[in-house]
Protein backbone atom coordinates (compact mmCIF):
# COMPACT_ATOMS: atom_id res chain seq x y z
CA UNK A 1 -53.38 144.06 -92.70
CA UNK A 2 -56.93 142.92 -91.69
CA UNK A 3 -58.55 144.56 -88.55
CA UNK A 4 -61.93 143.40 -87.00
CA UNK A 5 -63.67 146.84 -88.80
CA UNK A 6 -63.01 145.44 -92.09
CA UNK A 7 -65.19 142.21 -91.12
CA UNK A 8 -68.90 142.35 -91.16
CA UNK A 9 -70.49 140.07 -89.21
CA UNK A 10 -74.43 139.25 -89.34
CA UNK A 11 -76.41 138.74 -86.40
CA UNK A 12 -79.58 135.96 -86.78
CA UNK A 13 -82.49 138.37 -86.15
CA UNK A 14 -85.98 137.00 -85.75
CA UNK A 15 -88.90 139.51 -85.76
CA UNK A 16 -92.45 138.47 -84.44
CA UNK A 17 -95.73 141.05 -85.49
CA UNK A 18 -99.21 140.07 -85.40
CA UNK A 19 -102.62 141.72 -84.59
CA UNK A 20 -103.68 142.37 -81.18
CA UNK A 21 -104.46 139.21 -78.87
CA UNK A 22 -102.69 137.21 -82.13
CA UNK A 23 -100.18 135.56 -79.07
CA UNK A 24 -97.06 137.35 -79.22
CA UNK A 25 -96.49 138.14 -76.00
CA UNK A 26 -97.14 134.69 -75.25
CA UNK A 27 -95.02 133.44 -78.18
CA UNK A 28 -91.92 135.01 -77.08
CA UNK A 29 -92.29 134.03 -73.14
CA UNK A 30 -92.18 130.17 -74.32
CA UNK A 31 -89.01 131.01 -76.57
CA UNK A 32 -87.50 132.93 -73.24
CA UNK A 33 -87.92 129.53 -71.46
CA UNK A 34 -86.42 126.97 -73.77
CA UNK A 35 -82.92 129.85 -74.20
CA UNK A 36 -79.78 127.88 -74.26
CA UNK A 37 -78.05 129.25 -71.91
CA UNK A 38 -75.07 130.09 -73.75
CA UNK A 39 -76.87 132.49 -75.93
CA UNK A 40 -77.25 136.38 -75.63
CA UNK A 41 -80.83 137.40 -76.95
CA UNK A 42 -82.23 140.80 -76.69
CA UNK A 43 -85.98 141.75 -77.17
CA UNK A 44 -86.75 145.03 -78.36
CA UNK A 45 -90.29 146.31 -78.28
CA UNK A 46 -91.45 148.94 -80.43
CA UNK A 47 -94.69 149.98 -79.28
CA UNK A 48 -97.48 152.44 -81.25
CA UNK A 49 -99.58 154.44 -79.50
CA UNK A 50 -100.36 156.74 -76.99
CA UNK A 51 -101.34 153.56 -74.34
CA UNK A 52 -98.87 150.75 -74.32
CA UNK A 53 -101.13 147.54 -74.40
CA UNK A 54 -98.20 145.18 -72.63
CA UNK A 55 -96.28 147.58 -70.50
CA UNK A 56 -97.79 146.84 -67.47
């Protein structure tokens, strides 16, 4: 008997790095906007350094 543990299922990961000022910020604001709206995205934003450039 199969349960839904034994199944792995992938999940389609994009991840977006660049230098400072390179456009990613801007980058992922113009994929926000064109989201189908039957898709569930997350953005996770790993940040180093003591000042956080975009958090404001």
């Amino acid at each position: 008997m199969s349960t839904n543990q034994d199944k792995i299922q992938s999940v389609p990961t994009n991840i977006i790095t660049g230098f400072l000022g390179a456009g990613k910020t801007t980058a992922i604001l113009n994929l926000m906007k064109s989201k189908p709206a039957n898709e569930r995205w997350a953005v996770l934003v790993n940040e180093f350094g003591e000042i956080g450039i975009d958090g404001a």
